[in-house]
Protein backbone atom coordinates (compact mmCIF):
# COMPACT_ATOMS: atom_id res chain seq x y z
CA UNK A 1 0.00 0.00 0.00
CA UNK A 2 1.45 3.66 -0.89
CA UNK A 3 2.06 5.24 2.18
CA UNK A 4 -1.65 7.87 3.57
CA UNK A 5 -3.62 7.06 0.57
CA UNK A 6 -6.81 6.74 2.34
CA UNK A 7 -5.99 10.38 4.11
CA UNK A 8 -4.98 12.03 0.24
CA UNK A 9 -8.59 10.99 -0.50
CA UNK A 10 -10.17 12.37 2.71
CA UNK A 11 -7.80 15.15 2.10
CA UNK A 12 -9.69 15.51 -1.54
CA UNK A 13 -13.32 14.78 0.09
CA UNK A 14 -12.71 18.34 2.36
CA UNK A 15 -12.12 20.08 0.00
CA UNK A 16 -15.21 19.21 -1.44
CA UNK A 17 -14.50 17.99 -4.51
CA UNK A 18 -16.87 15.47 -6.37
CA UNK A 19 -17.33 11.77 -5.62
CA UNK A 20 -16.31 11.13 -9.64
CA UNK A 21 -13.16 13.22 -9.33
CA UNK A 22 -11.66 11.67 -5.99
CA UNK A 23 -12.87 7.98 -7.70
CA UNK A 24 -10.52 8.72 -10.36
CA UNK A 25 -7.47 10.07 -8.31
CA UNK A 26 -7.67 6.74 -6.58
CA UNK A 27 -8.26 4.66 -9.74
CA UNK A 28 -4.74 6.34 -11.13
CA UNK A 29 -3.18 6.10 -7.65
CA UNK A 30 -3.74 2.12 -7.39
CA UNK A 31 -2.67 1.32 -11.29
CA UNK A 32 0.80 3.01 -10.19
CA UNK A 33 0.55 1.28 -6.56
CA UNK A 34 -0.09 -1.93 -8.50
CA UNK A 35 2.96 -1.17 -11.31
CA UNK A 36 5.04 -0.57 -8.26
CA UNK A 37 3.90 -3.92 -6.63
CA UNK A 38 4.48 -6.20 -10.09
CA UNK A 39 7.77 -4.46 -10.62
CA UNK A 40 8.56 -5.97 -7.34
CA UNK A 41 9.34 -2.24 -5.88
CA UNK A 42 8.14 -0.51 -2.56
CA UNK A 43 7.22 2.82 -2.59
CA UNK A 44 10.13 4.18 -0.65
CA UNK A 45 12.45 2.35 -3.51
CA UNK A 46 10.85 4.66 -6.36
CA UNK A 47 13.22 6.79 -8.94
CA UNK A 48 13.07 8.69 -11.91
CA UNK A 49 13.76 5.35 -13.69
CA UNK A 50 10.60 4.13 -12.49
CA UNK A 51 8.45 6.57 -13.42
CA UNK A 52 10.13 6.41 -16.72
CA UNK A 53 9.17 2.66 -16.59
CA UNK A 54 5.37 3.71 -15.96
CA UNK A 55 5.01 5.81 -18.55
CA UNK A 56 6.01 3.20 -21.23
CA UNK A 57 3.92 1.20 -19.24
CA UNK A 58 1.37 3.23 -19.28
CA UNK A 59 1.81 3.84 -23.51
CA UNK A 60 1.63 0.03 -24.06
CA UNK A 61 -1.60 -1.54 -24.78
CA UNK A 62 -0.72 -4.79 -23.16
CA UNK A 63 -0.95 -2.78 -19.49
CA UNK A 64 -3.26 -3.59 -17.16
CA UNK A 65 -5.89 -1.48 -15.36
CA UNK A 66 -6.77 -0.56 -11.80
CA UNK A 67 -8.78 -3.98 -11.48
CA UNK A 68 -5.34 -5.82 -12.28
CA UNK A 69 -7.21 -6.59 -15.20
CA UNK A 70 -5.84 -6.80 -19.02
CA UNK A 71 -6.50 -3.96 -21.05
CA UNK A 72 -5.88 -4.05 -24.90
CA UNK A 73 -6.97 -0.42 -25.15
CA UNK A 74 -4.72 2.37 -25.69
CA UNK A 75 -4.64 5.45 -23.43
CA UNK A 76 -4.77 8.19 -25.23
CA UNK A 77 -1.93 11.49 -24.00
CA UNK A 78 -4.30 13.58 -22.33
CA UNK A 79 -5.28 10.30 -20.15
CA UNK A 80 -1.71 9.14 -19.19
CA UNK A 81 -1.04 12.77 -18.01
CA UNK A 82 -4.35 12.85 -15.39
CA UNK A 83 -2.91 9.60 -14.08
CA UNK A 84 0.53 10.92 -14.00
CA UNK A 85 -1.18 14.24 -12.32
CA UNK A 86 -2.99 12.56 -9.39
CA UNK A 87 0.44 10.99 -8.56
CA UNK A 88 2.25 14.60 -8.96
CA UNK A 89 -0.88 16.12 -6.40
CA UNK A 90 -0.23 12.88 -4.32
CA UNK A 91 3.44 13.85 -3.88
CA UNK A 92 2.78 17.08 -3.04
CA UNK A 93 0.45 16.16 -0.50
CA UNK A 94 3.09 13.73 0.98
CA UNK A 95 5.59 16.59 1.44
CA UNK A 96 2.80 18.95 2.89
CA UNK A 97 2.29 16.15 5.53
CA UNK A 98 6.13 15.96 5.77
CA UNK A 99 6.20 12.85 4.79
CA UNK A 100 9.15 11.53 2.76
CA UNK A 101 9.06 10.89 -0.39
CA UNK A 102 11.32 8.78 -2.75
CA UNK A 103 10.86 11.77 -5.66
CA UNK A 104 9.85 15.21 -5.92
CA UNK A 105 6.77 16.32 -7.27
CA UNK A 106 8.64 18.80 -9.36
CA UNK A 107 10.90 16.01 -10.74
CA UNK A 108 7.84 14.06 -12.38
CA UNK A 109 7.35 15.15 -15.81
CA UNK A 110 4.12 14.91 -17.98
CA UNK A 111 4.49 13.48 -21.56
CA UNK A 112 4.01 16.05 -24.68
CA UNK A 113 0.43 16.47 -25.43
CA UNK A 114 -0.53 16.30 -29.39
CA UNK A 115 -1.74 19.86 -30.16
CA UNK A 116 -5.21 18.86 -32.19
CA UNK A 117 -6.30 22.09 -34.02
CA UNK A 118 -10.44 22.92 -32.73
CA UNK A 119 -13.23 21.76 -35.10
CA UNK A 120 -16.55 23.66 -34.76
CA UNK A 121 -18.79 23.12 -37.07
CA UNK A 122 -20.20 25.95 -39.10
CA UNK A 123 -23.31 27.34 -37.59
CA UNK A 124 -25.83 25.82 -40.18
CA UNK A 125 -24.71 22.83 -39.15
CA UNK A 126 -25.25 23.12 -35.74
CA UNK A 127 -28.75 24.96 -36.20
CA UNK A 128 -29.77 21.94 -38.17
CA UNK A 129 -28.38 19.68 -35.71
CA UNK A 130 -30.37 21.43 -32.46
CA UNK A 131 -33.78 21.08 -34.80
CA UNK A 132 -33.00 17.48 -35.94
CA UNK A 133 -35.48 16.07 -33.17
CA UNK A 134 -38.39 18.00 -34.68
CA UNK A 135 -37.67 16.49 -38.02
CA UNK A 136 -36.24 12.61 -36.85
CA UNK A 137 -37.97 11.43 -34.01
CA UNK A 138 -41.70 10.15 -34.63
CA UNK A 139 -43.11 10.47 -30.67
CA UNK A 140 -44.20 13.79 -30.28
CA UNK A 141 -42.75 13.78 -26.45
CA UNK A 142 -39.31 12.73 -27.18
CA UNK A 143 -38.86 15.15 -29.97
CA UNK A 144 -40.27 18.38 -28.30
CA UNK A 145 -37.26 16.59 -24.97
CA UNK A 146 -34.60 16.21 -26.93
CA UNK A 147 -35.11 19.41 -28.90
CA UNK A 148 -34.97 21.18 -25.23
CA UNK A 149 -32.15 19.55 -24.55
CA UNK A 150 -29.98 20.46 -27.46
CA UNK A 151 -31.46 24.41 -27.52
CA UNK A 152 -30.49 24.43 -23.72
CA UNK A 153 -26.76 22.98 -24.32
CA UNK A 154 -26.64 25.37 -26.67
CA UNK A 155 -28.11 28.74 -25.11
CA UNK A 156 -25.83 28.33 -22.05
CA UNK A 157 -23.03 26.20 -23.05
CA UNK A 158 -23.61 24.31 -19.88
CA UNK A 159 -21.69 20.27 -19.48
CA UNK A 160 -23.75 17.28 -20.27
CA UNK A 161 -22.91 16.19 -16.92
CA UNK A 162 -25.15 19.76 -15.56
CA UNK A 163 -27.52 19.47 -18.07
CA UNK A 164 -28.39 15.88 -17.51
CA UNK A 165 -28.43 17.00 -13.47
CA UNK A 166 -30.86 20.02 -13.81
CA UNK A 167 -33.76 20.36 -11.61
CA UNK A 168 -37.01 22.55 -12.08
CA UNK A 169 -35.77 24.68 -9.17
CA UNK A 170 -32.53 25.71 -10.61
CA UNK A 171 -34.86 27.67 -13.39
CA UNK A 172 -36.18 31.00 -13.30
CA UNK A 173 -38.75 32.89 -14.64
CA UNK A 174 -36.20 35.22 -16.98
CA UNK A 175 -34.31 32.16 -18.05
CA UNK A 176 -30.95 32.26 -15.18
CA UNK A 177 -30.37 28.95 -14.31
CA UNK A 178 -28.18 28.23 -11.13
CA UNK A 179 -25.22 25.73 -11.47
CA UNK A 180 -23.34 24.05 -9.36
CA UNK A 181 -20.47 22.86 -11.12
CA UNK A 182 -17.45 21.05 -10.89
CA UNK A 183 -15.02 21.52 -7.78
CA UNK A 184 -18.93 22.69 -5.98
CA UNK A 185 -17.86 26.15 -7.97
CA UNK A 186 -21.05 27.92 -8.38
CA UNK A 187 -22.03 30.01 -11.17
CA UNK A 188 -25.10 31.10 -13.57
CA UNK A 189 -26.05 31.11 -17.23
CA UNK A 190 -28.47 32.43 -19.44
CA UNK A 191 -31.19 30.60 -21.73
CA UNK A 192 -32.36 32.70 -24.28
CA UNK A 193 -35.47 33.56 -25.69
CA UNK A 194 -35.63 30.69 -28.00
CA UNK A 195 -34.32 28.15 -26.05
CA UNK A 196 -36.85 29.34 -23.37
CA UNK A 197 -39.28 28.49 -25.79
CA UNK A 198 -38.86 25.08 -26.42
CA UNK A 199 -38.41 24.11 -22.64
CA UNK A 200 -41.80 25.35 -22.13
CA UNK A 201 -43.44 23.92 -24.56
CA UNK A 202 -41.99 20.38 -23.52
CA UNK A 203 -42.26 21.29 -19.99
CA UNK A 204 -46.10 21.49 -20.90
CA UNK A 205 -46.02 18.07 -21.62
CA UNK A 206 -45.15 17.13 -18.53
CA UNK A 207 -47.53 15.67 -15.86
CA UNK A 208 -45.01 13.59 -13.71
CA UNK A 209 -43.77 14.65 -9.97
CA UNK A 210 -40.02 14.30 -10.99
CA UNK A 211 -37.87 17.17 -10.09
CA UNK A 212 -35.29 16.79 -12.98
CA UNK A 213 -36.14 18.68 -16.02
CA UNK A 214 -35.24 16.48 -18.42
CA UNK A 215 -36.61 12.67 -17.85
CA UNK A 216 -36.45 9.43 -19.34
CA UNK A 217 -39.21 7.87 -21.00
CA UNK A 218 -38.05 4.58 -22.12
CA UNK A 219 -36.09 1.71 -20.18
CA UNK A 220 -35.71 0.92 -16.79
CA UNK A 221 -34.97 4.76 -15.93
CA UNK A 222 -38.76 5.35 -16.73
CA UNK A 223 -39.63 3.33 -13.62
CA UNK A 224 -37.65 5.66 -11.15
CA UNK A 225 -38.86 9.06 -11.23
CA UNK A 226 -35.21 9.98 -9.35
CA UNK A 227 -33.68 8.79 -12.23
CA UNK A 228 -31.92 10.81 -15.16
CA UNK A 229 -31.00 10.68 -18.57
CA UNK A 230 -28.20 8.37 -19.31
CA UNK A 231 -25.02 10.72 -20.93
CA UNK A 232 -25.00 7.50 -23.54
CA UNK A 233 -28.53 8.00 -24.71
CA UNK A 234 -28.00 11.90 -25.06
CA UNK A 235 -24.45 11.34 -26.87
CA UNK A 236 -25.98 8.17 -28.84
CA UNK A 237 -29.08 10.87 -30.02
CA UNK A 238 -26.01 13.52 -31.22
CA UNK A 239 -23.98 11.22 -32.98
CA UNK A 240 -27.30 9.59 -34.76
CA UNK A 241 -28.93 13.05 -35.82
CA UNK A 242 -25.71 14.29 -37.47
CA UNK A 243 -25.16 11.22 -39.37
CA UNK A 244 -28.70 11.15 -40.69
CA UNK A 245 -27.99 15.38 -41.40
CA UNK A 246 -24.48 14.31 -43.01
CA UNK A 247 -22.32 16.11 -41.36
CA UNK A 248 -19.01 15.40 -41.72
CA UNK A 249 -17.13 16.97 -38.56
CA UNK A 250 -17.35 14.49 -35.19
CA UNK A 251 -19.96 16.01 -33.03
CA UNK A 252 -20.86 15.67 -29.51
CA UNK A 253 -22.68 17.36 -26.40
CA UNK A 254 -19.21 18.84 -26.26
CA UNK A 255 -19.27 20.25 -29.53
CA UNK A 256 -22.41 22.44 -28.58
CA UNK A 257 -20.55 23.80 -25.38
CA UNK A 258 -17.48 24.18 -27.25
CA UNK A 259 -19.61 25.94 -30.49
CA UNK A 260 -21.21 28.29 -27.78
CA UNK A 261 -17.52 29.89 -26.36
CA UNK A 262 -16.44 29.75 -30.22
CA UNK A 263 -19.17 32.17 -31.57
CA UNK A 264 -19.57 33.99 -28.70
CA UNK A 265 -15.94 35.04 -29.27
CA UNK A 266 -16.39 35.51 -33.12
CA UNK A 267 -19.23 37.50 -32.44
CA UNK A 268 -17.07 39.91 -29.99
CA UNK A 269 -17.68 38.49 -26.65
CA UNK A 270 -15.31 39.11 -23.44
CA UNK A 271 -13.16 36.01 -23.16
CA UNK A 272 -13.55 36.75 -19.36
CA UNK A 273 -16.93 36.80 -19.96
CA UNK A 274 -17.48 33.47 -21.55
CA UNK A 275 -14.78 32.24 -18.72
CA UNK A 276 -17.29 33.04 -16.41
CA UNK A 277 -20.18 30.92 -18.39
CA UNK A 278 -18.51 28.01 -19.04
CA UNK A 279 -17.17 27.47 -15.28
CA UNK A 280 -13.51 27.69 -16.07
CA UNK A 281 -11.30 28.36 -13.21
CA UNK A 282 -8.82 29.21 -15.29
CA UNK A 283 -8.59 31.96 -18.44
CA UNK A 284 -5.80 29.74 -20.48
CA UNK A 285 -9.28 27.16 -20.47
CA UNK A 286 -11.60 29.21 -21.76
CA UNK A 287 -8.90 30.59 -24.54
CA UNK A 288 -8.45 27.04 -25.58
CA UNK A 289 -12.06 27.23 -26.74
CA UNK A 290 -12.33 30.30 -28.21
CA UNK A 291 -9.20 31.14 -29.99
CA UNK A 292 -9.98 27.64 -31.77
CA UNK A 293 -11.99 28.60 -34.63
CA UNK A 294 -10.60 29.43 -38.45
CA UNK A 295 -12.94 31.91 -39.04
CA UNK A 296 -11.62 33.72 -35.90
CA UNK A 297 -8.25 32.95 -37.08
CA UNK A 298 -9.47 35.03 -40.58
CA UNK A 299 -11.19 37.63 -38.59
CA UNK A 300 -8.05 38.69 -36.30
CA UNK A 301 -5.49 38.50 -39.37
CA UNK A 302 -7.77 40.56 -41.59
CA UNK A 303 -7.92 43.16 -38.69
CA UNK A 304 -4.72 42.90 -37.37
CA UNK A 305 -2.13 42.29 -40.15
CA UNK A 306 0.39 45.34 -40.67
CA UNK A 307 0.25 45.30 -44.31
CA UNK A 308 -3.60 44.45 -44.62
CA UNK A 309 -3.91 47.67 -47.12
């Protein structure tokens, strides 16, 4: 066992971060207690070399997961580095305790992320793809749902994970809905007229006592009026509508949050601003999102460029 694991997680559970997020900084802490274990190592007996080890470990697809079970999938870069990140917090909690610890935190090195340039697509696309329930789905209850859905993503450029989440009283009468996002950081955003519109008129169609706004109707979810929307069946919908619309750029729940910072930006908005929005703690986020686009790339070198004339 790595030395005050159970009291890193308690540590994480104070501060009041989510049951998901401390689940996964244990799930990366016990692959590398495990690696450590196989390798025949204790913790105290950990180098550089090691973690060198772990990270080609970690690259392979013959590794094995948390479960000590065989995994033939690859990890992708951006997953090896939140596994190699809950170790580098772990360390740093050791030393806070003044604990000792075989390496420094500063000494642990995450691997080079590919750079994958931002694809939104282009606004008639996504229009078509927030109306696609109207025109696909044949029940008049699921279409008039998951049209709500996708014009609320959309308006506010809330998660999936807060969408899927949102209860009646979180709504207002002008449209501010209250959020309660990740890391319990609290924040608002804005539906707007249209988007209003639809979640009224499927609201309308409800006669149920659940308190989430957005329910199942199908499955064993339907029994349980506690229960939510599944983030498959919502991703599932996405992926479904654009194939039957054709379009050719990958496009997710994600995409809509992601489209919302893009345009907002194209169209002039604070970056701050849309920090704010989204839930980002940090600016370098949010910039991520919004400095994405080619057409904003176009817009800034037609304005900007010293020899435009």
């Amino acid at each position: 066992m790595i030395p005050h694991l159970k009291d890193f997680l308690k540590q994480l559970e104070d501060k009041k971060y989510s049951n998901e997020t401390i689940y996964n900084y244990e799930r990366d802490l016990v692959t590398f207690e495990n690696f450590i274990h196989s390798s025949g190592l204790k913790f105290e007996n950990v180098t550089k070399e090691t973690i060198k080890s772990f990270k080609f470990f970690l690259l392979s697809n013959k590794r094995f997961t948390s479960n000590n079970a065989p995994s033939e999938k690859k990890l992708s870069t951006s997953s090896i580095n939140r596994i190699l990140s809950s170790f580098k917090s772990y360390l740093k909690f050791l030393i806070d305790i003044n604990c000792k610890t075989p390496i420094t935190a500063d000494s642990l090195k995450l691997i080079k992320n590919e750079k994958k340039h931002g694809q939104v697509p282009e606004m008639n696309d996504l229009i078509n793809l927030i109306e696609s329930p109207t025109k696909f789905e044949k029940e008049k209850n699921i279409a008039l749902r998951n049209r709500a859905m996708l014009e609320t993503l959309f308006a506010t450029g809330m998660r999936i994970s807060e969408l899927l989440s949102l209860k009646r009283e979180q709504l207002d009468k002008s449209g501010r809905i209250y959020i309660l996002g990740k890391g319990k950081k609290q924040r608002f955003v804005h539906l707007t007229p249209r988007a209003i519109n639809h979640l009224q008129l499927y609201l309308k169609t409800r006669v149920d006592t659940s308190p989430y706004v957005f329910i199942p109707y199908r499955g064993r979810n339907n029994q349980d009026k506690q229960k939510k929307i599944s983030t498959n069946y919502l991703q599932y919908k996405i992926k479904k509508y654009r194939e039957l619309l054709h379009i050719n750029i990958p496009v997710s729940a994600h995409s809509l949050r992601y489209g919302f910072a893009t345009y907002l930006a194209e169209n002039g908005a604070n970056p701050a601003a849309i920090q704010i929005l989204l839930g980002h703690e940090s600016l370098d986020t949010t910039t991520r999102y919004v400095h994405a686009s080619d057409r904003y790339a176009e817009k800034v070198h037609t304005k900007f460029h010293p020899l435009k004339q």
